[in-house]
C-alpha atoms as a PDB file:
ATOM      1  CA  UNK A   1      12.695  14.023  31.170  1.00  0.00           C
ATOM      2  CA  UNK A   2      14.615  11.908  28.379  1.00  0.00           C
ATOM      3  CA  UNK A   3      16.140  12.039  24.932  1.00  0.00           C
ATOM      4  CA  UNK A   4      13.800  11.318  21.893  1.00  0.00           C
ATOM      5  CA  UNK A   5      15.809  10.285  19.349  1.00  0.00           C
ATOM      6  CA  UNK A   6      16.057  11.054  15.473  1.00  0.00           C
ATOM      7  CA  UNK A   7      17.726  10.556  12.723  1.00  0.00           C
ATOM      8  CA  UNK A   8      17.724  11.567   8.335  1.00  0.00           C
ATOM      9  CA  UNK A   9      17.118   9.319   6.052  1.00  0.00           C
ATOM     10  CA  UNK A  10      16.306   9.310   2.257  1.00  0.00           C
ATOM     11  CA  UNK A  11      15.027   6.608   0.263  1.00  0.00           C
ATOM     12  CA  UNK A  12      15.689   6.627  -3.480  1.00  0.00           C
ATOM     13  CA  UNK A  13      13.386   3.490  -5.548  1.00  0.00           C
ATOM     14  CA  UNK A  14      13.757   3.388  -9.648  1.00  0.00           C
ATOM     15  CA  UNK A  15      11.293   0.910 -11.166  1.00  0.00           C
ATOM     16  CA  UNK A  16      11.225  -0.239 -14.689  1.00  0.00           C
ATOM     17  CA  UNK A  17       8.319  -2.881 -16.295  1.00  0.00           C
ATOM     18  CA  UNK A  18       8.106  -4.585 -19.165  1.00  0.00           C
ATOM     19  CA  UNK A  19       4.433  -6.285 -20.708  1.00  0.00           C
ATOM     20  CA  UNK A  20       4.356  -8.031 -23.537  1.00  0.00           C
ATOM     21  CA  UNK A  21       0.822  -9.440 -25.272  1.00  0.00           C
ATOM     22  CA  UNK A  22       2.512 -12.368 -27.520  1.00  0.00           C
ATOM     23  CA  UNK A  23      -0.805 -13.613 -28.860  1.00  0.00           C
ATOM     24  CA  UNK A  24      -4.612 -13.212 -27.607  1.00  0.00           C
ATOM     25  CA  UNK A  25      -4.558 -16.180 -25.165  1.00  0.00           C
ATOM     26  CA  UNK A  26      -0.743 -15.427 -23.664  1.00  0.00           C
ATOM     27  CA  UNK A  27       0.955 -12.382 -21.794  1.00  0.00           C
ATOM     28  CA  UNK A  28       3.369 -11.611 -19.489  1.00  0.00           C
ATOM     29  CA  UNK A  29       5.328  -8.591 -17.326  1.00  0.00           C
ATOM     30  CA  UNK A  30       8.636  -8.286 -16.068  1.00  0.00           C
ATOM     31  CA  UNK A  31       9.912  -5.718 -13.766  1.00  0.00           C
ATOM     32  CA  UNK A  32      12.465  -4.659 -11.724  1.00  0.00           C
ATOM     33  CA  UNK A  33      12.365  -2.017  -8.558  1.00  0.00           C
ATOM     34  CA  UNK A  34      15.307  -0.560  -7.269  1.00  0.00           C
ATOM     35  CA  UNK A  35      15.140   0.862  -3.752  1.00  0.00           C
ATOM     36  CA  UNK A  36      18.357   2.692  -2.245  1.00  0.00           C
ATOM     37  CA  UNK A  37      17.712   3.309   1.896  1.00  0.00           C
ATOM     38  CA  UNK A  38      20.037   5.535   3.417  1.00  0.00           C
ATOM     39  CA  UNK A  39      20.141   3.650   6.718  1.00  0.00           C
ATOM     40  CA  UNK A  40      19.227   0.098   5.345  1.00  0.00           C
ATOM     41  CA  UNK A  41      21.351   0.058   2.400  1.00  0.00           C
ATOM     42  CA  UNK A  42      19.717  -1.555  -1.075  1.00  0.00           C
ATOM     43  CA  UNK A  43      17.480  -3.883  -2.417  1.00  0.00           C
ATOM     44  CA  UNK A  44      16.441  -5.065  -5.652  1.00  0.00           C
ATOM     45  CA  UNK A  45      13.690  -6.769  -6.229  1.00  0.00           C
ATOM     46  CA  UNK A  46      12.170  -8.507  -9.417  1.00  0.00           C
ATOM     47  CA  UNK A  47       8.749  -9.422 -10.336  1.00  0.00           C
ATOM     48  CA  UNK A  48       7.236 -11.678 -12.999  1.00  0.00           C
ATOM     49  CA  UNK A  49       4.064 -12.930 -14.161  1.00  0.00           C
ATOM     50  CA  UNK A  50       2.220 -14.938 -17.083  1.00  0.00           C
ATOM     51  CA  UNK A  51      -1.207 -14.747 -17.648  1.00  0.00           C
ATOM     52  CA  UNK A  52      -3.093 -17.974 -19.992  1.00  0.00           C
ATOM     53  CA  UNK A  53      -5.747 -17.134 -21.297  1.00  0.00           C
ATOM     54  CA  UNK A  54      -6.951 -20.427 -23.132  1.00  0.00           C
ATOM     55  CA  UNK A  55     -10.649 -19.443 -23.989  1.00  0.00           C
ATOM     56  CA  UNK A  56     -13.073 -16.336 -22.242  1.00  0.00           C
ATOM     57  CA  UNK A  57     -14.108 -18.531 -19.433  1.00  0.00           C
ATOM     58  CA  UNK A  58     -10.528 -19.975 -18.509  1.00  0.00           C
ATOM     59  CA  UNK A  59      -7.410 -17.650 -16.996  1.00  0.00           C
ATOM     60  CA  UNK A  60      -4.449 -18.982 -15.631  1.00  0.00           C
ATOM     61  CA  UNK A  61      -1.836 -16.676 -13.645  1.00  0.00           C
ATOM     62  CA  UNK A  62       1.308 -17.368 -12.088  1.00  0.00           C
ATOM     63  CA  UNK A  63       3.314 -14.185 -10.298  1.00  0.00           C
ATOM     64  CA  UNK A  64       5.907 -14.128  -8.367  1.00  0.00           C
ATOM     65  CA  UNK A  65       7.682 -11.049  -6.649  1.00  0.00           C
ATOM     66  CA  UNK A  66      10.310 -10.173  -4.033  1.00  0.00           C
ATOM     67  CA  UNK A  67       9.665  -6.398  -1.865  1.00  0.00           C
ATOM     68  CA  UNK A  68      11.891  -4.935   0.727  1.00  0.00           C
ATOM     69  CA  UNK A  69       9.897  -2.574   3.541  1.00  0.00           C
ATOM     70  CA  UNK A  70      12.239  -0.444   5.687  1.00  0.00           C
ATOM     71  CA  UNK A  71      11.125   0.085   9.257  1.00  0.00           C
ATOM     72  CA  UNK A  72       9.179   2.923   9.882  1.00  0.00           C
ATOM     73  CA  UNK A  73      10.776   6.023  11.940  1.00  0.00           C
ATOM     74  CA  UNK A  74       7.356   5.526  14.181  1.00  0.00           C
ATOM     75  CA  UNK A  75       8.901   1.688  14.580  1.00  0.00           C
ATOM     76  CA  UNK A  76      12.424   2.081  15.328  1.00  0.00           C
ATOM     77  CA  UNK A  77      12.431   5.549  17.240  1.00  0.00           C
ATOM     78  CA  UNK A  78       9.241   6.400  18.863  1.00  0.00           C
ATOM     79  CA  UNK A  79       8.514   5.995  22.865  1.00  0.00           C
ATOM     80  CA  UNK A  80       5.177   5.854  23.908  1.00  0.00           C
ATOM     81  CA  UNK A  81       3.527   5.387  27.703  1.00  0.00           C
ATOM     82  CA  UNK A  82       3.042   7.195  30.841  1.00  0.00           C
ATOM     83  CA  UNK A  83       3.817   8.079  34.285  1.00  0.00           C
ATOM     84  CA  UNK A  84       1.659   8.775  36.698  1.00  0.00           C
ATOM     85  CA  UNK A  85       3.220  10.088  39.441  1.00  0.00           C
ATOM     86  CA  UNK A  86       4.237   6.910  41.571  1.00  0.00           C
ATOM     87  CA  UNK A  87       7.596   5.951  42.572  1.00  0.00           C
ATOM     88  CA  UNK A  88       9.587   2.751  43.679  1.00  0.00           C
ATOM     89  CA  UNK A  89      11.736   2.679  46.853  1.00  0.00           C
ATOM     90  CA  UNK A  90      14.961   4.110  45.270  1.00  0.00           C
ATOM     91  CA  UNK A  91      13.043   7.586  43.519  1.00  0.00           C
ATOM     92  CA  UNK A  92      12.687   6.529  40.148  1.00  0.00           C
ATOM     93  CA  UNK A  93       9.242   7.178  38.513  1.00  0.00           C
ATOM     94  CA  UNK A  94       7.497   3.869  37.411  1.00  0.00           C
ATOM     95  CA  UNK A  95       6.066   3.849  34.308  1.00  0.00           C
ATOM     96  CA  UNK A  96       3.608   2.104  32.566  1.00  0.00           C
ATOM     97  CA  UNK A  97       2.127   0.786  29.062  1.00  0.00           C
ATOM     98  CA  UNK A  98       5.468   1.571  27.123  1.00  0.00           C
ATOM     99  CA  UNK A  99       6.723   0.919  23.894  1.00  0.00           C
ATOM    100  CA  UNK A 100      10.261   2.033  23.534  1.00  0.00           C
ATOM    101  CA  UNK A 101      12.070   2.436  20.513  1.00  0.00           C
ATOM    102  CA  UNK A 102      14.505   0.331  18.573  1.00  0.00           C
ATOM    103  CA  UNK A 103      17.074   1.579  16.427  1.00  0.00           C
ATOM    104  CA  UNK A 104      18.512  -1.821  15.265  1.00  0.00           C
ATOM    105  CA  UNK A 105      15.703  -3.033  13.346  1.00  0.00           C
ATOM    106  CA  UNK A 106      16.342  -4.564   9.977  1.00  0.00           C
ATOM    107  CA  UNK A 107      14.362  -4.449   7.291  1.00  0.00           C
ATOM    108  CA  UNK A 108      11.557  -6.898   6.148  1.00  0.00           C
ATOM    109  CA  UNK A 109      11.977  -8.855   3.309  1.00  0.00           C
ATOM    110  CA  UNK A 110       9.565 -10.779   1.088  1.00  0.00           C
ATOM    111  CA  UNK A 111       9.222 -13.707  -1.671  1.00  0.00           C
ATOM    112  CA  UNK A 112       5.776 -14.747  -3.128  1.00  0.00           C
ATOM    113  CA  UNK A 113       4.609 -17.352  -5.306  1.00  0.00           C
ATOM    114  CA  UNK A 114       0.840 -17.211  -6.303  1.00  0.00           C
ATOM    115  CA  UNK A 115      -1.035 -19.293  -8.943  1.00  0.00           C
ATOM    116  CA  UNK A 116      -4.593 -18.570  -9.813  1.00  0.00           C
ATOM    117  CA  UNK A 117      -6.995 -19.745 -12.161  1.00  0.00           C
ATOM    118  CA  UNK A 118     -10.520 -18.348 -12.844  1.00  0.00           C
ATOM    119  CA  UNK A 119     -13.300 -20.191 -14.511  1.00  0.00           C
ATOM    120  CA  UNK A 120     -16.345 -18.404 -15.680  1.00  0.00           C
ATOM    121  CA  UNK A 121     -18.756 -21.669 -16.663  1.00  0.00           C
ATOM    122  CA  UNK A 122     -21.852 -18.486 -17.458  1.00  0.00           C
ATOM    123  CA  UNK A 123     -21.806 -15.258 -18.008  1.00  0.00           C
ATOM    124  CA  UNK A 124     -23.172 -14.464 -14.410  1.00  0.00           C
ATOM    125  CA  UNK A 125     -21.088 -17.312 -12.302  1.00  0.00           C
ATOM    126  CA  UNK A 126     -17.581 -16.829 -11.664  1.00  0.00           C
ATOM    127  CA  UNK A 127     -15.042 -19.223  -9.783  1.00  0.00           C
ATOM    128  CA  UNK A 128     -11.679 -18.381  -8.689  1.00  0.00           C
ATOM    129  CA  UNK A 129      -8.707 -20.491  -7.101  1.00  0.00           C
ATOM    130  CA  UNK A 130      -5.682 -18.950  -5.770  1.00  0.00           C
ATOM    131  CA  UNK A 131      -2.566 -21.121  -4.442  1.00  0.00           C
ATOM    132  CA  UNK A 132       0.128 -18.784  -2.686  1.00  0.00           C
ATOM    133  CA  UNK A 133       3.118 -19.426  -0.512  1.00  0.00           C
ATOM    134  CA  UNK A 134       5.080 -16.031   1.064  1.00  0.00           C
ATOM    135  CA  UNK A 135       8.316 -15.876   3.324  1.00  0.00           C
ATOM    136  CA  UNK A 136       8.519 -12.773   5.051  1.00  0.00           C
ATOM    137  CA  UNK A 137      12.424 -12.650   6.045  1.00  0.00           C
ATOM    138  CA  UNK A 138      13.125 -10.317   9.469  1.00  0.00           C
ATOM    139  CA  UNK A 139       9.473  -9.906  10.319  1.00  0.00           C
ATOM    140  CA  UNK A 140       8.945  -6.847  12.361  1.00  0.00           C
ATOM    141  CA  UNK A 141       6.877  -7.650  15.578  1.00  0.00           C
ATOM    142  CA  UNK A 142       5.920  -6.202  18.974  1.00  0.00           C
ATOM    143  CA  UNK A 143       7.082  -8.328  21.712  1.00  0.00           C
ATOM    144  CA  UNK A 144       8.744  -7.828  25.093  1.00  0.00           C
ATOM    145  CA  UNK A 145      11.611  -5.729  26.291  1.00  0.00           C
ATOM    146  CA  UNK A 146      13.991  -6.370  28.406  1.00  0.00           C
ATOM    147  CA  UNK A 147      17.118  -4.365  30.479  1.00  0.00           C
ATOM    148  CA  UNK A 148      15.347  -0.465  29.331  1.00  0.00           C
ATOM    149  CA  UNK A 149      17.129   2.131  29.961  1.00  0.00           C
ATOM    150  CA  UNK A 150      16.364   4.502  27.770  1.00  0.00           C
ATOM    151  CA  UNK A 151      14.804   6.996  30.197  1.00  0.00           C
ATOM    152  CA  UNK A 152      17.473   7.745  33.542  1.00  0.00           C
ATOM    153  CA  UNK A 153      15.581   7.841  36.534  1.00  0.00           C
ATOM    154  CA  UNK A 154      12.604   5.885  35.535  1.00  0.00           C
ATOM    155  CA  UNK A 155      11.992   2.682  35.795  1.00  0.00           C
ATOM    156  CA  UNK A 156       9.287   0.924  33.263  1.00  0.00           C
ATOM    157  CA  UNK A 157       6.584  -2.044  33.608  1.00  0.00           C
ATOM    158  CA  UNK A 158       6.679  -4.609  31.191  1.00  0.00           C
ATOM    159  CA  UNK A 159       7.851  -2.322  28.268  1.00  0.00           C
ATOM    160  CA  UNK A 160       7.652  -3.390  24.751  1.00  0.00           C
ATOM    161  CA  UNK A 161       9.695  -2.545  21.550  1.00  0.00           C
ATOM    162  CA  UNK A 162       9.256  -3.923  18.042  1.00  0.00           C
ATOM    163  CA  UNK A 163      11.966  -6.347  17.066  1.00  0.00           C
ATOM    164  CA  UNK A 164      12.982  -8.748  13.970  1.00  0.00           C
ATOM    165  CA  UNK A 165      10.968 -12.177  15.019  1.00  0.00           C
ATOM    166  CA  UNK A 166      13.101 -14.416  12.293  1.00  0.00           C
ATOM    167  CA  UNK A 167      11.417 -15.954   9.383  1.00  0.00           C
ATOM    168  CA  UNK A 168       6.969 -16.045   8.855  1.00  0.00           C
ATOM    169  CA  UNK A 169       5.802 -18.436   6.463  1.00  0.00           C
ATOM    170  CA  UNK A 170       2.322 -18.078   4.551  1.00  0.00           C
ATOM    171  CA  UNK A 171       0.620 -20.835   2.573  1.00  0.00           C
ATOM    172  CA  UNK A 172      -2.989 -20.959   1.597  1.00  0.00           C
ATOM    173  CA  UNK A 173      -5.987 -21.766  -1.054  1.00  0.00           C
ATOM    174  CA  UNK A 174      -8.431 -19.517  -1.317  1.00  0.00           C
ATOM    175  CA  UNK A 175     -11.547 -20.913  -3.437  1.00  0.00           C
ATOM    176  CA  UNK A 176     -14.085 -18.028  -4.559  1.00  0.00           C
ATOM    177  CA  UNK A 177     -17.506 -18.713  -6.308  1.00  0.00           C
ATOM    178  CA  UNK A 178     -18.951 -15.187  -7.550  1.00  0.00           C
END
């Protein structure tokens, strides 16, 4: 027998955009999102992006945006795995294939650049290029757990528990011909 645990939250978001066409080859968007996280506290994050649009078979877009994703109940509180029946020397029950909770996750965070340009040289050919870069700031990750003792008179294998993991970097060009 153990404790699950809960909690309440709320999460409150407001999100205003603004797009504006200034002639037939240029436009661009600006936005804001608001997100208020009863546990996690608030975030804003902006977004912005131009789109060039030189001729019909040339399109140039550069966007950038920040987001903020809260941990999951399922990722923070939830304890998964199973006994079956065994016991070590001092009476505890062993178990196995756990995943234990962790209620002092932080939130992820991200920034991302991405450029694109698409060139249509016919009507039935279509290239695309797409440069991006991302940070993802507290990363949430599965990885080992150490010093459990979230269930008395158990003792568990090798548990896991997601965790912050630091800072993930993403780069990359992605080259389409369609």
């Amino acid at each position: 027998r153990f404790d699950t645990p809960h909690t309440r939250f709320h999460n409150l978001s407001a999100y205003v955009q603004w797009q504006a066409q200034w002639s037939e080859q240029l436009s661009s968007v600006a936005g804001v999102r608001l997100d208020h996280h009863s546990v996690y506290g608030s975030s804003v994050n902006p977004r912005l992006g131009v789109v060039f649009a030189p001729s019909k078979n040339h399109v140039f877009k550069a966007l950038y945006g920040q987001a903020f994703r809260a941990p999951s109940p399922e990722e923070s509180l939830s304890t998964i795995g199973h006994f079956d029946g065994r016991q070590d020397a001092d009476g505890r029950y062993i178990g196995t294939n756990f995943r234990v909770g962790n209620e002092h996750l932080e939130p992820e965070t991200v920034r991302s650049l991405s450029l694109t340009w698409d060139w249509r040289p016919t009507q039935n050919l279509n290239f695309s290029t797409n440069l991006y870069h991302s940070r993802i700031t507290s990363l949430v990750v599965t990885q080992a757990s150490n010093n459990v003792t979230t269930i008395p008179g158990a003792v568990l294998v090798n548990p896991e528990t997601k965790g912050n993991a630091g800072r993930q970097v993403q780069a990359g060009l992605d080259l389409t011909a369609q």
